[in-house]
C-alpha atoms as a PDB file:
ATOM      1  CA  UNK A   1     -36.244  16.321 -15.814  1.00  0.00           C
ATOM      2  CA  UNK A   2     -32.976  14.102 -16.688  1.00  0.00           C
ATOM      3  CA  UNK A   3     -33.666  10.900 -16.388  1.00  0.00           C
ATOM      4  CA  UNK A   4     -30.231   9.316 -14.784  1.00  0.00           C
ATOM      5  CA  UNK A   5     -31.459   5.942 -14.283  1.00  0.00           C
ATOM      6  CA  UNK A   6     -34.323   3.163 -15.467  1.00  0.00           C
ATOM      7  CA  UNK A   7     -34.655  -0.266 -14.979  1.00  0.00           C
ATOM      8  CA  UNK A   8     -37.271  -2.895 -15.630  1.00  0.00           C
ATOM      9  CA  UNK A   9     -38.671  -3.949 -12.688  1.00  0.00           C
ATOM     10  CA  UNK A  10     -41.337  -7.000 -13.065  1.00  0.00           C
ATOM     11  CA  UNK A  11     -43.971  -7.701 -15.466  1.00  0.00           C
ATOM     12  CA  UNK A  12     -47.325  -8.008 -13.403  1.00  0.00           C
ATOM     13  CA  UNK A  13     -50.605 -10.127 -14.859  1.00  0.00           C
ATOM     14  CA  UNK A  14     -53.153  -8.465 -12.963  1.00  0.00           C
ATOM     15  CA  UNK A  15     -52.914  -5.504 -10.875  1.00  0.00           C
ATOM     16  CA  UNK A  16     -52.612  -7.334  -7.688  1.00  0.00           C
ATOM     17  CA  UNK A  17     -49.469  -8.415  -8.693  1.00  0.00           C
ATOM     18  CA  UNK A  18     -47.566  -4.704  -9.359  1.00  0.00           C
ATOM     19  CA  UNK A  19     -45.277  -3.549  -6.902  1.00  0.00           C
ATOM     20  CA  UNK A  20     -46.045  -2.818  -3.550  1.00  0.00           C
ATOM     21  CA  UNK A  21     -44.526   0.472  -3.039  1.00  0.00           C
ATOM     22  CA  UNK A  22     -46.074   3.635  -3.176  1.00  0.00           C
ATOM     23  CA  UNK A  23     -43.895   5.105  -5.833  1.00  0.00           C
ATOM     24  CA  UNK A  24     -46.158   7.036  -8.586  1.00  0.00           C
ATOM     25  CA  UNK A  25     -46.500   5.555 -11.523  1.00  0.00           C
ATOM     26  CA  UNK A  26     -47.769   7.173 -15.139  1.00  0.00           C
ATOM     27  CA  UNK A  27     -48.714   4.293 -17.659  1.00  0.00           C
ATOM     28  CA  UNK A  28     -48.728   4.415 -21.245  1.00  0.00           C
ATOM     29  CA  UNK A  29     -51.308   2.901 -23.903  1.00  0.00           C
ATOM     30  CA  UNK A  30     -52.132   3.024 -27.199  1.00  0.00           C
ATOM     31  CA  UNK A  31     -53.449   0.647 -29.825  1.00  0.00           C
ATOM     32  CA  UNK A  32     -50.415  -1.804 -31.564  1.00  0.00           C
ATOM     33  CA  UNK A  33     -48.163  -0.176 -33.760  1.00  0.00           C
ATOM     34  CA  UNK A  34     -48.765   3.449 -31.895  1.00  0.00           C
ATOM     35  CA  UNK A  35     -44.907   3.692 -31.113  1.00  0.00           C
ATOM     36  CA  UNK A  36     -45.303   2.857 -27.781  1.00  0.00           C
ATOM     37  CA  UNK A  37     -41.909   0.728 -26.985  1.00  0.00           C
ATOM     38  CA  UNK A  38     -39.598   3.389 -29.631  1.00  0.00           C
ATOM     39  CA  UNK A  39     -41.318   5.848 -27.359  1.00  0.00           C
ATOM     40  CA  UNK A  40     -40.953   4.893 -24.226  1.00  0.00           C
ATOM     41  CA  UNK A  41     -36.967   3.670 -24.947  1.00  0.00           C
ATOM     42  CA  UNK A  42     -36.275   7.799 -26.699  1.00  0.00           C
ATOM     43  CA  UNK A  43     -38.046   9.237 -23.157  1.00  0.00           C
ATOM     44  CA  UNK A  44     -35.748   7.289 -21.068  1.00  0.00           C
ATOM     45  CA  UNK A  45     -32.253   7.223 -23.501  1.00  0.00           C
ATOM     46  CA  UNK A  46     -32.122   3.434 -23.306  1.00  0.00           C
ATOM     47  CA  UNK A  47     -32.393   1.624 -26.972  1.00  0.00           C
ATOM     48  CA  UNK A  48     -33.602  -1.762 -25.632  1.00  0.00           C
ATOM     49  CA  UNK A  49     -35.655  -1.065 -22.547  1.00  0.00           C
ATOM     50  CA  UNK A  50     -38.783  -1.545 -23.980  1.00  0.00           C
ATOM     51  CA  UNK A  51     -39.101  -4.244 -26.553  1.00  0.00           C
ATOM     52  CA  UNK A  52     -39.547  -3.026 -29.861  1.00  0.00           C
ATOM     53  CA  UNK A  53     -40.983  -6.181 -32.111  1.00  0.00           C
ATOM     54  CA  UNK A  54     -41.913  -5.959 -35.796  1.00  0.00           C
ATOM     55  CA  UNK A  55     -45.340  -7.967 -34.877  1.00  0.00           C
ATOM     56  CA  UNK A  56     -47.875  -5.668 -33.194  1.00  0.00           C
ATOM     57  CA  UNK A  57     -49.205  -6.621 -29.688  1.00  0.00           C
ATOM     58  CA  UNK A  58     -46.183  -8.211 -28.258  1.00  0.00           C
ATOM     59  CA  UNK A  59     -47.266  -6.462 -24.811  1.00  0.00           C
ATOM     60  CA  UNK A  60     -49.272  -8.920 -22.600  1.00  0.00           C
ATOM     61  CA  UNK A  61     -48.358  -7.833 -19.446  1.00  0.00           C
ATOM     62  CA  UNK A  62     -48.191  -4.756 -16.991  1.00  0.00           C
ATOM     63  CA  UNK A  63     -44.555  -3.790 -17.331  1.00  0.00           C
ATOM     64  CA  UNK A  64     -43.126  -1.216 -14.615  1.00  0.00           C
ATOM     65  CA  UNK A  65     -39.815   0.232 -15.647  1.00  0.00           C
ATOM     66  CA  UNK A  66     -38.446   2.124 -12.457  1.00  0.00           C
ATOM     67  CA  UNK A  67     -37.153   5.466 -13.330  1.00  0.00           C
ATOM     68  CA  UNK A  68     -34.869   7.896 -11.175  1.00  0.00           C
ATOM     69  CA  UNK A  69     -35.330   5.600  -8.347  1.00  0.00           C
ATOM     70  CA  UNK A  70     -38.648   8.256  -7.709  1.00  0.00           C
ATOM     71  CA  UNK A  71     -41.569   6.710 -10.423  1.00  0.00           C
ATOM     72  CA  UNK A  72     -42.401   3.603 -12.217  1.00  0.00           C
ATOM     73  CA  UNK A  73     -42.784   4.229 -16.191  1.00  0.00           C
ATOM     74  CA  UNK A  74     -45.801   1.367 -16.762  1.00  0.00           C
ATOM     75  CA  UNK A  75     -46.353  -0.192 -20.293  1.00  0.00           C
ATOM     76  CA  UNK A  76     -49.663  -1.063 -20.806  1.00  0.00           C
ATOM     77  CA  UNK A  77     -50.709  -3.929 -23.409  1.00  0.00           C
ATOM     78  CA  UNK A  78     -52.324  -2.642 -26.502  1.00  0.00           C
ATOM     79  CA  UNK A  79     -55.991  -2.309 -27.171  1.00  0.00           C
ATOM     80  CA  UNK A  80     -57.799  -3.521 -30.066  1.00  0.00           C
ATOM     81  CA  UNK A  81     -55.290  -6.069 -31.668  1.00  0.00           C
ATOM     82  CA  UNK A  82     -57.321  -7.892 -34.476  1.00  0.00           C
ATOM     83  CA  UNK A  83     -55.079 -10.909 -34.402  1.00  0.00           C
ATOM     84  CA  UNK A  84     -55.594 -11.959 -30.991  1.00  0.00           C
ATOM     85  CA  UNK A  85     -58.526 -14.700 -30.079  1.00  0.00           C
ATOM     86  CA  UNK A  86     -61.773 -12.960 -28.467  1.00  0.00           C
ATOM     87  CA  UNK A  87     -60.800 -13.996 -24.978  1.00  0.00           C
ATOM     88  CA  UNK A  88     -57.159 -13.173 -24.752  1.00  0.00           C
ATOM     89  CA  UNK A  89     -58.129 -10.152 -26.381  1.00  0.00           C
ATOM     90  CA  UNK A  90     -61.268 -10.030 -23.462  1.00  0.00           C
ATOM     91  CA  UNK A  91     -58.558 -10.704 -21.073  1.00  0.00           C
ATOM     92  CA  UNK A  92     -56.469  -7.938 -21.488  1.00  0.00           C
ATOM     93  CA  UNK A  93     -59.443  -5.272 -21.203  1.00  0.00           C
ATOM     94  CA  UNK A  94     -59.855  -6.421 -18.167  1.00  0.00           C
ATOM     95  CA  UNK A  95     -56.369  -6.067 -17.074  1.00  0.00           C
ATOM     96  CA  UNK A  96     -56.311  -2.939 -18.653  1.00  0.00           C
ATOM     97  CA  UNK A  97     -59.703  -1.416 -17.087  1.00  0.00           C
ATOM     98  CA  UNK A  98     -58.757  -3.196 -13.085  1.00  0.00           C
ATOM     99  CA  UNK A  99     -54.992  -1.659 -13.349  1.00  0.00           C
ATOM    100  CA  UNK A 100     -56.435   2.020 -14.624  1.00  0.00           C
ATOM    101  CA  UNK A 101     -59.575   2.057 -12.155  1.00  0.00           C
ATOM    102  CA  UNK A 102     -57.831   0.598  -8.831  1.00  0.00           C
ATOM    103  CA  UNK A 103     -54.602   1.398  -9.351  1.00  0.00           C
ATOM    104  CA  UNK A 104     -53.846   4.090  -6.739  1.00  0.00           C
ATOM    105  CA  UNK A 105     -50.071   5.013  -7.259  1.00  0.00           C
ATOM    106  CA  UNK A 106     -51.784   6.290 -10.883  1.00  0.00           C
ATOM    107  CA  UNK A 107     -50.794   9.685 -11.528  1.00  0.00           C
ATOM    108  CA  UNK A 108     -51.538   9.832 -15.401  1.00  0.00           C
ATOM    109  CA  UNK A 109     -52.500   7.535 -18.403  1.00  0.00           C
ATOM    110  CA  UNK A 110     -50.253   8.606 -21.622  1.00  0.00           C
ATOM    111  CA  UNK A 111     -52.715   7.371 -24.304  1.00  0.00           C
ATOM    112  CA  UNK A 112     -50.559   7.005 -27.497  1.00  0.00           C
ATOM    113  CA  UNK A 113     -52.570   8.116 -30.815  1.00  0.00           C
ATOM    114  CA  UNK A 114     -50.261   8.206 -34.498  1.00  0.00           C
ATOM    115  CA  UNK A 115     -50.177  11.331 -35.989  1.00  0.00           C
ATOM    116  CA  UNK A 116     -50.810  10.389 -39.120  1.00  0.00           C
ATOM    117  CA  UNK A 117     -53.908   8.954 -39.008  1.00  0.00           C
ATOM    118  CA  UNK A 118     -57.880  10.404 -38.768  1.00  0.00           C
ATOM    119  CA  UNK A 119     -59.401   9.883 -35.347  1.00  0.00           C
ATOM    120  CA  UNK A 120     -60.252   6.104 -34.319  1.00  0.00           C
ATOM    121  CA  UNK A 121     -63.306   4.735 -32.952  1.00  0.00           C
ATOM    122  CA  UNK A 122     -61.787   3.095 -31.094  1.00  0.00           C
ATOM    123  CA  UNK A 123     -59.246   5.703 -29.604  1.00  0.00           C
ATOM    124  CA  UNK A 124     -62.567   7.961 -29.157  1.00  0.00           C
ATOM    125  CA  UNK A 125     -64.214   4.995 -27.143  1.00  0.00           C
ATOM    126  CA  UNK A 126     -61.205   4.724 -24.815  1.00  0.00           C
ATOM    127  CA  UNK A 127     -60.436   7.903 -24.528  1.00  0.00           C
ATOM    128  CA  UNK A 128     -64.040   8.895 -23.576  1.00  0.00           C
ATOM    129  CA  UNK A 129     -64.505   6.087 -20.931  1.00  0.00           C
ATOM    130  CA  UNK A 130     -61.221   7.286 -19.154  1.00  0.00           C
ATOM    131  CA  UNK A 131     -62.796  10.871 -19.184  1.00  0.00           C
ATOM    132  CA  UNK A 132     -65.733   9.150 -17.396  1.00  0.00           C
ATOM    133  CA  UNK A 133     -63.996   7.193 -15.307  1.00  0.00           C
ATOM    134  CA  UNK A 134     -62.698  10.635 -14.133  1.00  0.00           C
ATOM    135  CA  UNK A 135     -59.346   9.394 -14.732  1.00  0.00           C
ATOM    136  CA  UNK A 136     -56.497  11.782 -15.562  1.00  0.00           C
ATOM    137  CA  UNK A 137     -54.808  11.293 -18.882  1.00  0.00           C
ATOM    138  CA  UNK A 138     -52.933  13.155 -22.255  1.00  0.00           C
ATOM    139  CA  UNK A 139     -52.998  12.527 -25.275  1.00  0.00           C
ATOM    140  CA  UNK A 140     -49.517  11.677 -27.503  1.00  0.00           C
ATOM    141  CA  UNK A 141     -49.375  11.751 -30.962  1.00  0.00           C
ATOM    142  CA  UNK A 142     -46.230   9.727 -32.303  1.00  0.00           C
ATOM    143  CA  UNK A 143     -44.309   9.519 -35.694  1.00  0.00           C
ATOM    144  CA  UNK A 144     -44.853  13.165 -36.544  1.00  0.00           C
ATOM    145  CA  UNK A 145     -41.387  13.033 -38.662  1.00  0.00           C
ATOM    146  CA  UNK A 146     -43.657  10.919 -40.773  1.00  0.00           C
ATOM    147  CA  UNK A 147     -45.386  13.992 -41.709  1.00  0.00           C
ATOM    148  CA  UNK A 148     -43.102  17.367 -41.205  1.00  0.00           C
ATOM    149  CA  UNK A 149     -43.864  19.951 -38.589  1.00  0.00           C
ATOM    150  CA  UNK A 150     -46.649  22.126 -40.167  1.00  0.00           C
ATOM    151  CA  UNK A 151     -49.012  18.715 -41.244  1.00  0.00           C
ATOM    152  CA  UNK A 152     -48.157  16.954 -37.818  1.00  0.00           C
ATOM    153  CA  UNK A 153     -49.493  20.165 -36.137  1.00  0.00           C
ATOM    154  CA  UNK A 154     -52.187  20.687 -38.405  1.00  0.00           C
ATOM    155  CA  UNK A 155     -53.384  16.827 -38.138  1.00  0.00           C
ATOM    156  CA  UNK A 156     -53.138  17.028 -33.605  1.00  0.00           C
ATOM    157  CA  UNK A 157     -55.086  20.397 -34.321  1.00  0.00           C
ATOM    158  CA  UNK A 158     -57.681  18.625 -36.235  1.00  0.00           C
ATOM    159  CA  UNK A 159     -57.886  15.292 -34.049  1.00  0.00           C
ATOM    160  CA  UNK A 160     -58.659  17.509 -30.990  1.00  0.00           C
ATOM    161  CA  UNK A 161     -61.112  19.617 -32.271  1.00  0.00           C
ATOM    162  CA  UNK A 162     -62.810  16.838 -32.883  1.00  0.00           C
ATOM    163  CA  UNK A 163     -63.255  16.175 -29.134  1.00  0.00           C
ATOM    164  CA  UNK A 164     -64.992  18.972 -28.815  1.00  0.00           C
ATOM    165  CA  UNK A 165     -68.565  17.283 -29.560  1.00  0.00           C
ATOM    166  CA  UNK A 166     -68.045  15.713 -26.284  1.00  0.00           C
ATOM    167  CA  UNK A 167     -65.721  17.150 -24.191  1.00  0.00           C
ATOM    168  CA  UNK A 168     -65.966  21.039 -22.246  1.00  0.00           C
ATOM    169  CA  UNK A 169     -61.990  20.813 -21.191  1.00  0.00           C
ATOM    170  CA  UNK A 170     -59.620  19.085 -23.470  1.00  0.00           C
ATOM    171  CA  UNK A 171     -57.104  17.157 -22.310  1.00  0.00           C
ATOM    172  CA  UNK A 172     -53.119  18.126 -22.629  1.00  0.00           C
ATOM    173  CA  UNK A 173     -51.268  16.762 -25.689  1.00  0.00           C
ATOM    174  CA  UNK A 174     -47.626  16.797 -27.012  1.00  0.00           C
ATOM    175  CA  UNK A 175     -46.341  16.241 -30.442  1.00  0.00           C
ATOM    176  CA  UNK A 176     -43.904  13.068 -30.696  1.00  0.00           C
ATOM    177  CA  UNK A 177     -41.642  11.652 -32.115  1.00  0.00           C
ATOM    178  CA  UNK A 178     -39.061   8.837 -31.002  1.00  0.00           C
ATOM    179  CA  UNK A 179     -36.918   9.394 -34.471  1.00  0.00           C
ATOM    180  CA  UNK A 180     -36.132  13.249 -34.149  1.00  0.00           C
ATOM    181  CA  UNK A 181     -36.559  13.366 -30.083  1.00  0.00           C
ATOM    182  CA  UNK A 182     -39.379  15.685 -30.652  1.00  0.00           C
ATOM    183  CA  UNK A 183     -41.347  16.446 -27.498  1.00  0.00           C
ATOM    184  CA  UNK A 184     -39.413  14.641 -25.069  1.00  0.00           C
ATOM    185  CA  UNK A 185     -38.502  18.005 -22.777  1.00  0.00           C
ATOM    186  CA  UNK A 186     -42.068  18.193 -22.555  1.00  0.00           C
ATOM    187  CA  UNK A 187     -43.054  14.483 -21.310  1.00  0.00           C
ATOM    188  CA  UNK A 188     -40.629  14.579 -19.126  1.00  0.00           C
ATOM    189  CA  UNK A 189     -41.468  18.255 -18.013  1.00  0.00           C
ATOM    190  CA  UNK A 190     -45.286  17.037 -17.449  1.00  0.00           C
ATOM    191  CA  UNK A 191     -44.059  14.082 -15.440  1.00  0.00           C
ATOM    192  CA  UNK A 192     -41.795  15.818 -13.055  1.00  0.00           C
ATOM    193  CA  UNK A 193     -44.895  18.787 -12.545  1.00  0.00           C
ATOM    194  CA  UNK A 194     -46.810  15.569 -10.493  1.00  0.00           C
ATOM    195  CA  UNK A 195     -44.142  14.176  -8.495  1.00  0.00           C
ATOM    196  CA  UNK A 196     -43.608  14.787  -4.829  1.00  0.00           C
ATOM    197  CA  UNK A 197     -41.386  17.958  -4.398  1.00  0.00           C
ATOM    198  CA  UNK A 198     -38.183  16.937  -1.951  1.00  0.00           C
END
């Protein structure tokens, strides 16, 4: 897929409020720090598209970017910011959990996981509850030019295996990162496979 165009579209505080098309729309999460803006601005070839802001857990809203004129990219807050006060933090899991669960234009949750670190509780926790909520989702591991090709595989190896304790049929995943452009053909690829053929 070549993305020609993308444009943010409005920033939504509950799900209510997101547009009122029916335009799919594939959302992406992870906890602060993941990547997620650097990401988002190397999938669609736009520097400042999404913010990028040295302090973690800028994102407080449900941002829709509209891409191709055909799909909304959707940037989902971070979870598990330690900084932020019990109920804003309370707050957002709910705007997290209502978008994910009623949203119908939902094709896919992207759920953003660095490379270089050993699996999260708190990942596992989200990751498992979308699995129950019989939601569909991949995984993306982001900085791998942190690490070199042959750890960064190594490391995604390891962090899915681990899913094994719980899970019959792992989920898809693809190997990021926003520095080298590594993985982007096959985002993009994964995107287009779910949108209405014309």
């Amino acid at each position: 897929m070549i993305i020609k165009s993308s444009a943010f579209t409005l920033s939504a505080p509950t799900v209510s409020k997101c547009p009122n098309d029916n335009k799919p729309e594939y959302a992406f999460i992870g906890r602060s720090n993941v990547g997620k803006s650097s990401l988002i601005n190397m999938l669609c070839n736009r520097k400042g598209l999404a913010k990028t802001s040295a302090t973690p857990g800028k994102t407080l809203l449900i941002n829709h970017f509209i891409i191709n004129n055909e799909w909304y990219l959707v940037d989902l807050p971070g979870y598990g910011f330690a900084k932020r006060s019990k109920s804003v933090q309370q707050q957002l899991e709910q705007m997290i959990s209502s978008y994910i669960l009623q949203r119908k234009q939902l094709v896919n949750v992207f759920v953003l996981i660095d490379i270089r670190h050993e699996q999260q509780k708190i990942d596992r926790e989200f990751i498992d509850w979308l699995g129950l909520s019989g939601i569909p989702f991949s995984i993306v591991f982001t900085k791998a030019d942190k690490l070199g090709p042959v750890k960064a595989r190594a490391n995604a190896a390891k962090w899915m295996k681990q899913l094994e304790d719980g899970w019959e049929e792992l989920p898809p995943y693809f190997i990021t990162s926003s520095e080298s452009r590594l993985g982007k053909e096959e985002v993009l690829e994964y995107i287009e496979k779910f949108l209405p053929q014309e």
